[in-house]
C-alpha atoms as a PDB file:
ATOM      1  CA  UNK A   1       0.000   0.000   0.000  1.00  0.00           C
ATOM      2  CA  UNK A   2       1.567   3.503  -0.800  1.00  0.00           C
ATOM      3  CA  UNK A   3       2.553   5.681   1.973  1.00  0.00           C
ATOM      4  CA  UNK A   4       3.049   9.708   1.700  1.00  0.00           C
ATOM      5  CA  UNK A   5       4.311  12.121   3.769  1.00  0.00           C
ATOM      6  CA  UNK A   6       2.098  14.955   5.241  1.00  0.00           C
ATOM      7  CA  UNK A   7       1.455  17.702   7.970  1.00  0.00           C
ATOM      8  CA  UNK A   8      -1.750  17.603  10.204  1.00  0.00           C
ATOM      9  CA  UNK A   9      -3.266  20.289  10.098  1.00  0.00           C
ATOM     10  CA  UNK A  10      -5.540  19.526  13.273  1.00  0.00           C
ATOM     11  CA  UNK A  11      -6.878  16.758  15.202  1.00  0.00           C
ATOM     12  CA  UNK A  12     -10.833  16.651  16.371  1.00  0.00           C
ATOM     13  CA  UNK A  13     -12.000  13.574  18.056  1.00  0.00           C
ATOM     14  CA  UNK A  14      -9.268  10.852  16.658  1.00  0.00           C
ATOM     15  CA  UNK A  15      -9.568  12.332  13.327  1.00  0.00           C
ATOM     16  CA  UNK A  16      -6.811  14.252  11.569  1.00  0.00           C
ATOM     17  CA  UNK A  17      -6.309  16.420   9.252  1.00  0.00           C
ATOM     18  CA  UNK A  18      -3.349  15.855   6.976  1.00  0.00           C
ATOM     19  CA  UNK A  19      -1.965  18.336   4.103  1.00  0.00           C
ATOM     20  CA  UNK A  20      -0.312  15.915   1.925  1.00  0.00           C
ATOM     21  CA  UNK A  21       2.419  16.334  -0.223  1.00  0.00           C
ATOM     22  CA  UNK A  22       0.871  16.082  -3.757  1.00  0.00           C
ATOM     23  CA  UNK A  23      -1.116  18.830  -1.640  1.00  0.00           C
ATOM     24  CA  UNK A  24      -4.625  17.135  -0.786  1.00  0.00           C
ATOM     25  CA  UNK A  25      -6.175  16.965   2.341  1.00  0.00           C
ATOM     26  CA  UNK A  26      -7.208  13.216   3.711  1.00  0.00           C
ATOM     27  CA  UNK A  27      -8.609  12.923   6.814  1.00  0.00           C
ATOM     28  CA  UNK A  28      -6.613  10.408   9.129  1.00  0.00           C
ATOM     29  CA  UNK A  29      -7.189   7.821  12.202  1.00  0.00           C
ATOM     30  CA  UNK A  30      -3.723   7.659  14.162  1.00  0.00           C
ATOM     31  CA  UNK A  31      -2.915   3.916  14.342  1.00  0.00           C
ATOM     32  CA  UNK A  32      -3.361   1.946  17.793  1.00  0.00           C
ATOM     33  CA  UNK A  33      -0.277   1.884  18.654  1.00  0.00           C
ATOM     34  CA  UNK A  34       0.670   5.794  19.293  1.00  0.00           C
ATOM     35  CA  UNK A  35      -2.356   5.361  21.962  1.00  0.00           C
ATOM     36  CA  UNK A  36      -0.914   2.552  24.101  1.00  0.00           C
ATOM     37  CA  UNK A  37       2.617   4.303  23.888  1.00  0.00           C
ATOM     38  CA  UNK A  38       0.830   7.114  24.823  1.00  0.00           C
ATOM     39  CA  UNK A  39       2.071   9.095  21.842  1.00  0.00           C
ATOM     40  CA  UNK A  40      -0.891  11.813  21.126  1.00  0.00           C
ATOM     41  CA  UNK A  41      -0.038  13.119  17.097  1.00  0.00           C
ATOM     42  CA  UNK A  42      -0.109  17.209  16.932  1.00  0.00           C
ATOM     43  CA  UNK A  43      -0.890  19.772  14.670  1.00  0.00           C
ATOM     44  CA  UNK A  44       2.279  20.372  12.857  1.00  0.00           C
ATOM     45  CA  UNK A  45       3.613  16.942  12.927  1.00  0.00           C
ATOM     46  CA  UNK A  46       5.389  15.341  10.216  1.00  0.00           C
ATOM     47  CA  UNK A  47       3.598  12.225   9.337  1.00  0.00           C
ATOM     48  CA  UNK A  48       4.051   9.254   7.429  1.00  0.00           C
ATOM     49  CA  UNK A  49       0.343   8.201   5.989  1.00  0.00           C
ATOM     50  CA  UNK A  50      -1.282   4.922   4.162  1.00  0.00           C
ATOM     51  CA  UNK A  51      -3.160   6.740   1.561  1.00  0.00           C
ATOM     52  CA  UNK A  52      -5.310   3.792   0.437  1.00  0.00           C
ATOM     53  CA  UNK A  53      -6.502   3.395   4.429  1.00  0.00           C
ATOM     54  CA  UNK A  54      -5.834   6.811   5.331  1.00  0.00           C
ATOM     55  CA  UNK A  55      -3.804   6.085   8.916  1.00  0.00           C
ATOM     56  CA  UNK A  56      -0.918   7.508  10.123  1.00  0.00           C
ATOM     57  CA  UNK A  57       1.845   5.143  10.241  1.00  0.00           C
ATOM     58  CA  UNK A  58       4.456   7.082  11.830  1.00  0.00           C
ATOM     59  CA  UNK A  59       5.312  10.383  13.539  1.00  0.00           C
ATOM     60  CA  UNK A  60       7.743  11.889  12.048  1.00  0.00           C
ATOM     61  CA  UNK A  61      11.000  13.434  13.903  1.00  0.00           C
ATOM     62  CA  UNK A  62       9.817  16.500  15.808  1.00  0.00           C
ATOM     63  CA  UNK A  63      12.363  19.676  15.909  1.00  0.00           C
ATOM     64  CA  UNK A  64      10.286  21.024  18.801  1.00  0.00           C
ATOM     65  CA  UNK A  65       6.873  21.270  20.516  1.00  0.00           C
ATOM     66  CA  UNK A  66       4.689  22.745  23.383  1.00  0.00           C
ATOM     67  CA  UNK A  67       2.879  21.399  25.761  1.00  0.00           C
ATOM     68  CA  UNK A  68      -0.056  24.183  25.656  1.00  0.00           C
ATOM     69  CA  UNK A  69      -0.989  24.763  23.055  1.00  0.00           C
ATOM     70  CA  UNK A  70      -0.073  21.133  22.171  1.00  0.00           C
ATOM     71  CA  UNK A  71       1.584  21.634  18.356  1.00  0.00           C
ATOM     72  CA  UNK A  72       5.142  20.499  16.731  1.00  0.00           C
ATOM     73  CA  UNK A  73       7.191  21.539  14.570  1.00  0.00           C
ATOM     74  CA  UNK A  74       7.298  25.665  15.226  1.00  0.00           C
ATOM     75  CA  UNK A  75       9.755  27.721  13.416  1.00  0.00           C
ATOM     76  CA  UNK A  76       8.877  31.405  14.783  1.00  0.00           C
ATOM     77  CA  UNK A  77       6.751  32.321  17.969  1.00  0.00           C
ATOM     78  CA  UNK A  78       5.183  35.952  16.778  1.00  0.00           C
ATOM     79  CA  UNK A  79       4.866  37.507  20.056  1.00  0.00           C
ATOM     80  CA  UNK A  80       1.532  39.879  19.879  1.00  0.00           C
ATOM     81  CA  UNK A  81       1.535  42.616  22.878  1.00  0.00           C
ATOM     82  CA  UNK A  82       0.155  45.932  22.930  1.00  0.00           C
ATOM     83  CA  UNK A  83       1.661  49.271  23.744  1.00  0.00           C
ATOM     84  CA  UNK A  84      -1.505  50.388  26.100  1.00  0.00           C
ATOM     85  CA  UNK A  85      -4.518  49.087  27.191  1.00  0.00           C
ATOM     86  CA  UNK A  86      -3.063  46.747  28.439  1.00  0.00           C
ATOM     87  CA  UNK A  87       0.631  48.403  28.907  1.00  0.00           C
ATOM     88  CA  UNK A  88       3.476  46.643  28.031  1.00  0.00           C
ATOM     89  CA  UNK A  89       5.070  44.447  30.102  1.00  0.00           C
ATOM     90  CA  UNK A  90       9.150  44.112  29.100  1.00  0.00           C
ATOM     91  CA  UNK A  91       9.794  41.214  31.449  1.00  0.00           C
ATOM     92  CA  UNK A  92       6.760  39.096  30.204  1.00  0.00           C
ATOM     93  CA  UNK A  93       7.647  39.438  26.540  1.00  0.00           C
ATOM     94  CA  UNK A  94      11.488  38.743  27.319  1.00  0.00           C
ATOM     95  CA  UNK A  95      10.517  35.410  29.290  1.00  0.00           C
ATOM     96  CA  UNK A  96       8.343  34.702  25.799  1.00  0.00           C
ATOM     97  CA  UNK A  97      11.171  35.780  23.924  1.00  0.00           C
ATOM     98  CA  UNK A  98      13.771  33.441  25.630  1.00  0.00           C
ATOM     99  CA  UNK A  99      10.644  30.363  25.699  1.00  0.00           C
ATOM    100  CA  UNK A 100      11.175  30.901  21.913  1.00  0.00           C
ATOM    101  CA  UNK A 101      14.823  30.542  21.381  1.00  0.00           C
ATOM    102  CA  UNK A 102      14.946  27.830  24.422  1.00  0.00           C
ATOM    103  CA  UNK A 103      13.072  25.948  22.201  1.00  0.00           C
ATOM    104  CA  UNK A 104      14.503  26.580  18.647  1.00  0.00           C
ATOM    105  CA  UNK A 105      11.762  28.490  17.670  1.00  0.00           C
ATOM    106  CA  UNK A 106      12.666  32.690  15.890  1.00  0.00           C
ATOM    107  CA  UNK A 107      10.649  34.893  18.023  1.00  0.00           C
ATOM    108  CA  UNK A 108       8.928  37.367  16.493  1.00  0.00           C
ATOM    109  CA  UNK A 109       7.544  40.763  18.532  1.00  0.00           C
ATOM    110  CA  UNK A 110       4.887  42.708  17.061  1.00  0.00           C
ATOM    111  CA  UNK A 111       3.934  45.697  19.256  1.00  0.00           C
ATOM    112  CA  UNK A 112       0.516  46.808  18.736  1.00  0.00           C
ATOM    113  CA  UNK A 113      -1.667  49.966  19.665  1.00  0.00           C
ATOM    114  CA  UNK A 114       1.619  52.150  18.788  1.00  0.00           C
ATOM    115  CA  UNK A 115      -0.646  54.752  18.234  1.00  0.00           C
ATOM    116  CA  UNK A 116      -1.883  55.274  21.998  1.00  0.00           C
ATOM    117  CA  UNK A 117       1.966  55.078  23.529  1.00  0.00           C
ATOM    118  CA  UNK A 118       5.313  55.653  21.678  1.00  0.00           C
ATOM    119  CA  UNK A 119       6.590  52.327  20.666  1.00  0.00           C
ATOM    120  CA  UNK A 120      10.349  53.606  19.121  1.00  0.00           C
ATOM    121  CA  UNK A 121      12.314  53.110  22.891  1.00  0.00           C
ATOM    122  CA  UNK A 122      10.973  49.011  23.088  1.00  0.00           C
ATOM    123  CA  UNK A 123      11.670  48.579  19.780  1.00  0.00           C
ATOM    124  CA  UNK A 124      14.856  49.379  19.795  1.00  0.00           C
ATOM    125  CA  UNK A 125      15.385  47.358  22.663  1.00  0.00           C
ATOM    126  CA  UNK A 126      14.986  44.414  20.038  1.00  0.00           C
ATOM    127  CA  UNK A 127      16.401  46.026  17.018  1.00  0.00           C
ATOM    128  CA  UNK A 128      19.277  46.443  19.092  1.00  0.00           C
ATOM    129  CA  UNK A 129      20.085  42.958  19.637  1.00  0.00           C
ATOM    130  CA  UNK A 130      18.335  41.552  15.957  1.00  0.00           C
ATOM    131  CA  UNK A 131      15.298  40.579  17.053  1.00  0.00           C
ATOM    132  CA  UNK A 132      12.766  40.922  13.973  1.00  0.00           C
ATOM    133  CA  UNK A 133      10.254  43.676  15.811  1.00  0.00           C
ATOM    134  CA  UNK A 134       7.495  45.709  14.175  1.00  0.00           C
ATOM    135  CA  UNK A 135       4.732  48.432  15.372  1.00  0.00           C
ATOM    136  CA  UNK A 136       1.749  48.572  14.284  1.00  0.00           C
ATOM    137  CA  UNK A 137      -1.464  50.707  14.393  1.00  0.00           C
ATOM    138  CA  UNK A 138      -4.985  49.208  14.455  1.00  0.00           C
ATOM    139  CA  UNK A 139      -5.417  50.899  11.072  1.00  0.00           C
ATOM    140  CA  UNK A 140      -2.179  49.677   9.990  1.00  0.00           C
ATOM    141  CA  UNK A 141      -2.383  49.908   5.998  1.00  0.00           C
ATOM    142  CA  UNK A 142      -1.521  46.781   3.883  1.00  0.00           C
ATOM    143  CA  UNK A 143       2.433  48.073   3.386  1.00  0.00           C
ATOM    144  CA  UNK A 144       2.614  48.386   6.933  1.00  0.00           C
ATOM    145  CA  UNK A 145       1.798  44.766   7.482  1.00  0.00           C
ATOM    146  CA  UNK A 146       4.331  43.848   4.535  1.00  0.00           C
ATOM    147  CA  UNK A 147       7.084  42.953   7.074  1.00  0.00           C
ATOM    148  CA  UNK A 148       5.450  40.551   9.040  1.00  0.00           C
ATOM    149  CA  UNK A 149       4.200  38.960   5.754  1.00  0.00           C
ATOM    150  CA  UNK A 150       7.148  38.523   4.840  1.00  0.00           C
ATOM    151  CA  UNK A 151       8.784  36.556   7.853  1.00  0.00           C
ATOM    152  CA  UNK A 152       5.903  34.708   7.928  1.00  0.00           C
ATOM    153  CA  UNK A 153       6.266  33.172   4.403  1.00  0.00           C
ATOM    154  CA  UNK A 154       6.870  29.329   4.036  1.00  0.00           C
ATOM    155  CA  UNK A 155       7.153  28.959   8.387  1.00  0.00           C
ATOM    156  CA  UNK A 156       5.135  27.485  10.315  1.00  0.00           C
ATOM    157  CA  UNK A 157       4.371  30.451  13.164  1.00  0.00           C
ATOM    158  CA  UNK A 158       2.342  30.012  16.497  1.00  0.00           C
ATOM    159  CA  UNK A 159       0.773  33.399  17.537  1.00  0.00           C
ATOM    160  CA  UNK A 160       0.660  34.064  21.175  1.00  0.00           C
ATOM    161  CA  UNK A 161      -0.575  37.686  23.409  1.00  0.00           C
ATOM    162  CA  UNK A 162      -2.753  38.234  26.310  1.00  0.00           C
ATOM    163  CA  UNK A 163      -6.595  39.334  25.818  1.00  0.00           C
ATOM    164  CA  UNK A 164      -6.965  42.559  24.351  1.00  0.00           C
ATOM    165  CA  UNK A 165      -3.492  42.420  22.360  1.00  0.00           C
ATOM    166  CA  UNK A 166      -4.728  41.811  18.970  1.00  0.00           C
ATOM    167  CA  UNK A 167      -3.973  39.173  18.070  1.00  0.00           C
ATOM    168  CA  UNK A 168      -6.988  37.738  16.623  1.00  0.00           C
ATOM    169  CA  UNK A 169      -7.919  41.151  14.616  1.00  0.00           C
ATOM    170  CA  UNK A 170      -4.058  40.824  13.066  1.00  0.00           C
ATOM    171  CA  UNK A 171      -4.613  36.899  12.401  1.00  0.00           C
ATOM    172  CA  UNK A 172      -7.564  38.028  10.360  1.00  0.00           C
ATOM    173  CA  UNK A 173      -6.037  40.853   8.384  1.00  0.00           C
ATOM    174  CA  UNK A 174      -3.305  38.118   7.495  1.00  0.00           C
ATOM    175  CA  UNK A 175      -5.901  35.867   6.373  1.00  0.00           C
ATOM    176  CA  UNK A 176      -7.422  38.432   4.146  1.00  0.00           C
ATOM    177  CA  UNK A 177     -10.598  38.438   6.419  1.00  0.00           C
ATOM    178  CA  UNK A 178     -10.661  41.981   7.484  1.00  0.00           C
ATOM    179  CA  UNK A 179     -13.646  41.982   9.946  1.00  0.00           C
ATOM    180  CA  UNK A 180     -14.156  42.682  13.695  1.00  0.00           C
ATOM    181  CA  UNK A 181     -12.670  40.449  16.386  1.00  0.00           C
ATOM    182  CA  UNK A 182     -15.912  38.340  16.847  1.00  0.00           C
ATOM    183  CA  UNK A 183     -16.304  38.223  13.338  1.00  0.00           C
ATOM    184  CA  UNK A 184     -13.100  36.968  12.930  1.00  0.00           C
ATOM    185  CA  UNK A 185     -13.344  34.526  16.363  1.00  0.00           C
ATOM    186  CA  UNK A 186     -16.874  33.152  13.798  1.00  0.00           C
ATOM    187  CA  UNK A 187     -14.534  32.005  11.235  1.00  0.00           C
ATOM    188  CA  UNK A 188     -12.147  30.583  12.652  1.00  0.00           C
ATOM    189  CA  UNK A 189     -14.427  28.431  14.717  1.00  0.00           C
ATOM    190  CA  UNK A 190     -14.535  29.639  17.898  1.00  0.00           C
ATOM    191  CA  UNK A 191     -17.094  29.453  20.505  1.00  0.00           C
ATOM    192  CA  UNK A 192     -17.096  31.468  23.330  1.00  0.00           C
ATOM    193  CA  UNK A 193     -17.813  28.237  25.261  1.00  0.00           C
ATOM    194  CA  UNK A 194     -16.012  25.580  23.448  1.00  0.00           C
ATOM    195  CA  UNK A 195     -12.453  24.502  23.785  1.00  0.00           C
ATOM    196  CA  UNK A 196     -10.956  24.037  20.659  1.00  0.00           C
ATOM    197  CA  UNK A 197      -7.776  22.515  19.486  1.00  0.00           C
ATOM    198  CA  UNK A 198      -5.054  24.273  17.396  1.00  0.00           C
ATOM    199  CA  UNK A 199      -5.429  24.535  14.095  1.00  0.00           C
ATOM    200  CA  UNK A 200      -2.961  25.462  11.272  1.00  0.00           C
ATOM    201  CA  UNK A 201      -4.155  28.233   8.762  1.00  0.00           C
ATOM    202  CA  UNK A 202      -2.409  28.891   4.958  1.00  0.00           C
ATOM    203  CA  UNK A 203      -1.510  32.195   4.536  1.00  0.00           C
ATOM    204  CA  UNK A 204      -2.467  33.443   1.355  1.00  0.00           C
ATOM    205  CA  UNK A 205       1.603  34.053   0.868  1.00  0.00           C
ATOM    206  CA  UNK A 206       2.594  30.665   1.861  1.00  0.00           C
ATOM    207  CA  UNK A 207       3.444  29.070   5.586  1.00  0.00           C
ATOM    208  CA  UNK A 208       1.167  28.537   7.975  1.00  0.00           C
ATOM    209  CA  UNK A 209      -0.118  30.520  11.067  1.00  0.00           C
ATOM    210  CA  UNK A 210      -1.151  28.141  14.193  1.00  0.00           C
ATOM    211  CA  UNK A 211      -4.299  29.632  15.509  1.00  0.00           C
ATOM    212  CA  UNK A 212      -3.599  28.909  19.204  1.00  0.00           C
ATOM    213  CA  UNK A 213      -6.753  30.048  21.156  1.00  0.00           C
ATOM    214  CA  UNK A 214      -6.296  30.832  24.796  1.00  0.00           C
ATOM    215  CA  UNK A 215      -2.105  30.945  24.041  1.00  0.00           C
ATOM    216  CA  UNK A 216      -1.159  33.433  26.479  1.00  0.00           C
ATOM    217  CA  UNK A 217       1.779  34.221  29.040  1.00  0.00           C
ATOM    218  CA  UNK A 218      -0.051  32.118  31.826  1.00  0.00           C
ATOM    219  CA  UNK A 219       0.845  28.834  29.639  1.00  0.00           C
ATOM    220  CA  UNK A 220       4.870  29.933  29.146  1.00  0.00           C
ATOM    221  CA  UNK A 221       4.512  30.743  33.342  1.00  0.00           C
ATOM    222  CA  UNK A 222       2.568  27.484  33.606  1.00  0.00           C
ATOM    223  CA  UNK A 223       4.316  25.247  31.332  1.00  0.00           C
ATOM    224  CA  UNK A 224       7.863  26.243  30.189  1.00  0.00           C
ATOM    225  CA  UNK A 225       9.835  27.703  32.465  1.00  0.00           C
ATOM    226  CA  UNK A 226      13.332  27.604  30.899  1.00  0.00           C
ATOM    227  CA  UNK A 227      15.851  25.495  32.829  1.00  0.00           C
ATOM    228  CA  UNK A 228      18.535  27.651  34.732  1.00  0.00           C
ATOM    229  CA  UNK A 229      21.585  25.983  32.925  1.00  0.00           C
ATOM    230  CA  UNK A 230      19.298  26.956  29.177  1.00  0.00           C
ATOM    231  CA  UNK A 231      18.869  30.528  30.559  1.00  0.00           C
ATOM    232  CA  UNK A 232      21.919  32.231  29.414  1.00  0.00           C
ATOM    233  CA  UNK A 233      21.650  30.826  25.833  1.00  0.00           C
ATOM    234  CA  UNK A 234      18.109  31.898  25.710  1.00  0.00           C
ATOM    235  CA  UNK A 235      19.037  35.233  25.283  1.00  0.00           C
ATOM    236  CA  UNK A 236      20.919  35.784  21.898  1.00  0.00           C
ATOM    237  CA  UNK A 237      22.531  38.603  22.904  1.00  0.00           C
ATOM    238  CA  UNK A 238      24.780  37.127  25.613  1.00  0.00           C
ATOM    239  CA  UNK A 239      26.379  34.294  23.178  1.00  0.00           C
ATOM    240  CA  UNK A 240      29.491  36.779  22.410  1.00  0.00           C
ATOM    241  CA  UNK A 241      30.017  36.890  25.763  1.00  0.00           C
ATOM    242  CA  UNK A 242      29.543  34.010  27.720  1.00  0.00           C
ATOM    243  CA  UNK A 243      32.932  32.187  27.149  1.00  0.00           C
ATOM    244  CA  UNK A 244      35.002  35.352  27.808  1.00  0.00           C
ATOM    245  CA  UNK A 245      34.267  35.159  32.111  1.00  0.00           C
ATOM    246  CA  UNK A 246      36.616  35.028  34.930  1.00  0.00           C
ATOM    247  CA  UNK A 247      34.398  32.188  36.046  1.00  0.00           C
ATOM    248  CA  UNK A 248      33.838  29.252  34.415  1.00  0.00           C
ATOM    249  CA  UNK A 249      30.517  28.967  36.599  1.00  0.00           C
ATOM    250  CA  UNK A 250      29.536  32.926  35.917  1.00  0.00           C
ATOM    251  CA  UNK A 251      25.648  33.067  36.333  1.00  0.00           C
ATOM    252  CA  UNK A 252      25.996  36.500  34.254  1.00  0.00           C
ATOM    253  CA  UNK A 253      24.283  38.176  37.550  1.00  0.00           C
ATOM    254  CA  UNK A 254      26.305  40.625  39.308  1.00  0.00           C
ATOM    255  CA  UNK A 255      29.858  38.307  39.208  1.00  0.00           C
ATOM    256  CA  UNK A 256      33.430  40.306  39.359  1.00  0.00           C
ATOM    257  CA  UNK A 257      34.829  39.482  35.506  1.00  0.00           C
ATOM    258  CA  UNK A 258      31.531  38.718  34.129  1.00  0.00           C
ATOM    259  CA  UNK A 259      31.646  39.564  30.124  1.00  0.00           C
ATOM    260  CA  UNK A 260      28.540  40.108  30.436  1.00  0.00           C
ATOM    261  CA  UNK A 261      28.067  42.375  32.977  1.00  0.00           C
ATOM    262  CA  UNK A 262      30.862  44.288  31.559  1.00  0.00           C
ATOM    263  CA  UNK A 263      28.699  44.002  28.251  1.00  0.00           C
ATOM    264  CA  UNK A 264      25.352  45.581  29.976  1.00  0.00           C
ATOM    265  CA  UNK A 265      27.513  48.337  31.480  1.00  0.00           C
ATOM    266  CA  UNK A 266      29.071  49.272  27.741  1.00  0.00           C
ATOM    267  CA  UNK A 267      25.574  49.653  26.857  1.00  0.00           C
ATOM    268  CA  UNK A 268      26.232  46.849  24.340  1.00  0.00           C
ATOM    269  CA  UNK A 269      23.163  44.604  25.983  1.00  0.00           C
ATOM    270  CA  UNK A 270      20.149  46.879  26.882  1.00  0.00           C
ATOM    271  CA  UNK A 271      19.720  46.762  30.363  1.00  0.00           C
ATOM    272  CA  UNK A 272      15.718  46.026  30.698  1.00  0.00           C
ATOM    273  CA  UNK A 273      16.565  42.557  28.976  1.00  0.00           C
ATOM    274  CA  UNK A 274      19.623  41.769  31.542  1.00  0.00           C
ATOM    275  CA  UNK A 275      17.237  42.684  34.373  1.00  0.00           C
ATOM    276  CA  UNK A 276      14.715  40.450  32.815  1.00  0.00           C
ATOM    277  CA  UNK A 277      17.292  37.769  32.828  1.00  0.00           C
ATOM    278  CA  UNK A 278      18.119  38.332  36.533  1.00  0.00           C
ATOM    279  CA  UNK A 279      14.768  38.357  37.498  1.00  0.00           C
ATOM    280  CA  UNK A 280      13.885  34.860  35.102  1.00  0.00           C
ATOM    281  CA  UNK A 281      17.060  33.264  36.632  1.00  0.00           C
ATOM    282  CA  UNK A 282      15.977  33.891  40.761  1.00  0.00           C
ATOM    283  CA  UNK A 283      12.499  32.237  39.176  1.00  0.00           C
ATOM    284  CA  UNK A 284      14.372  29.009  38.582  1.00  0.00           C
ATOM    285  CA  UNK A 285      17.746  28.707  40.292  1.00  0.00           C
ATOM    286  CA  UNK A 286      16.524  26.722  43.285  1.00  0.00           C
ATOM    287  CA  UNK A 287      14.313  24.274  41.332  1.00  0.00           C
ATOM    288  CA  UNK A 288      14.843  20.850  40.959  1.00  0.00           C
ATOM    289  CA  UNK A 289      14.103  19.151  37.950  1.00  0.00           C
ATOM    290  CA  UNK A 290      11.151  17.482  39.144  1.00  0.00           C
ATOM    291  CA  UNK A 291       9.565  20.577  40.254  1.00  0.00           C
ATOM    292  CA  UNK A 292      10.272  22.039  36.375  1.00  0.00           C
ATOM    293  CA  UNK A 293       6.350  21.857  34.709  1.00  0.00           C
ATOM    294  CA  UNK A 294       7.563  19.355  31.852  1.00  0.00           C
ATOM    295  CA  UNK A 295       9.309  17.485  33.529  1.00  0.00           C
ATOM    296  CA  UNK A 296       8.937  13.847  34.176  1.00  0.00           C
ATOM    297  CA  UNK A 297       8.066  12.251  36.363  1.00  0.00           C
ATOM    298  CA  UNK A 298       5.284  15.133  38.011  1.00  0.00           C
ATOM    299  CA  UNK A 299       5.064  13.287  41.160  1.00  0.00           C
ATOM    300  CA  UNK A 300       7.840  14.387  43.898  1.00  0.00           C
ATOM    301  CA  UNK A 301      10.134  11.891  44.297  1.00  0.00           C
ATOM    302  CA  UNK A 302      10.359   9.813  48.098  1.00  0.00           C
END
């Protein structure tokens, strides 16, 4: 029986939905097996497929995944938070930021609301250190959004921001749906009281944006806290540094010789995002690996 390679798209009540890669869609049972290994197939997984029976045979090799919202496979995290209403929060969209690289996912900020409060001094934060970052207005014209269409083509990207960010109004405008939030919450599926699984969209461009409903900072505080020893490397910025210490066991704090510190002080690392780190690293530096929300097993150990 012939076998193709696909990507689900989602998964609603055992049945998946697979792109595959003559560019159908079939819709997929998950074979036995994956159950009683207690292997759950997500949206973004590479799969191996029987056409003829339509099951998936195999799960392919996963570069990365979350465990809320439960998806593989994520190239870029677009980070959606708002310049007022509600104000931004630096320290929130840094932990997102370093959940993204921890991860091997590109994160993406997109600021929105610039129009209420000046956006130029937290954007430069991230220019500063290369971190794609764009404003934008809720009238933002067509050119304005031209940027983000851009990264976004051929990725996979998993859109993420509080209530009130956005994020649904700029999902729609990138779906060429340009109606009101609800409206937009309509097509997509969404129920005010229904919980709904993610679901992979095609951009009219190319890629895919993961429509992750409920995807806010609560689930990074709740389910991936990055582990202390992962913390430095989470922040891109640092990597010119960190072998250049007095201390081969540096925590890049407040340590005499620390590159980094050195670094912050030369203004070459803005200082919100070292504070952020600080703050991130007292979050996790006395936690054992059990305690850590992924980690296995969750019981505490006798």
């Amino acid at each position: 029986m012939m076998q193709q390679e696909g990507t689900i798209l989602k998964g609603v009540g055992g049945l998946y939905t697979v792109r595959m890669a003559d560019g159908t869609l079939l819709e997929c049972k998950a074979r036995g097996i994956f159950r009683k290994e207690n292997i759950s197939p997500l949206a973004g997984d590479r799969v191996a497929v029987t056409v003829d029976t339509a099951t998936i045979e195999a799960i392919l090799h996963r570069k990365n995944s979350l465990v809320r919202p439960r998806m593989a496979n994520i190239d870029q995290m677009v980070i959606v938070s708002s310049m007022a209403e509600p104000a931004l929060n630096l320290f929130i969209l840094d932990k997102m930021t370093a959940v993204a690289v921890s991860k091997g996912m590109e994160p993406i900020v997109v600021l929105t609301k610039a129009d209420l409060a000046s956006a130029d001094r937290a954007k430069a934060i991230y220019d500063t250190i290369g971190m794609k970052c764009l404003c934008i207005t809720p009238e933002a014209s067509e050119e304005a959004l031209e940027p983000l269409k851009a990264w976004l083509k051929g990725k996979l990207s998993a859109f993420t921001g509080n209530t009130g960010v956005g994020k649904s109004t700029l999902l729609g405008r990138l779906m060429h749906c340009e109606l009101e939030t609800g409206d937009v919450s309509r097509k997509l599926g969404r129920g005010r009281h229904t919980t709904r699984q993610v679901e992979l969209y095609e951009l009219p461009d190319g890629g895919y944006a993961a429509d992750t409903p409920g995807f806010s900072t609560l689930d990074i505080e709740r389910y991936e806290l990055v582990r202390r020893e992962d913390l430095p490397h989470s922040f891109p910025e640092f990597a010119p540094y960190l072998d250049d210490c007095r201390f081969t066991s540096c925590t890049h704090r407040k340590e005499q010789g620390c590159a980094v510190c050195a670094a912050v002080a030369a203004g070459k690392i803005p200082a919100s995002r070292h504070e952020s780190y600080c703050r991130m690293y007292d979050e996790v530096k006395d936690l054992k690996e059990w305690e850590h929300p992924v980690s296995a097993p969750k019981k505490r150990p006798r």
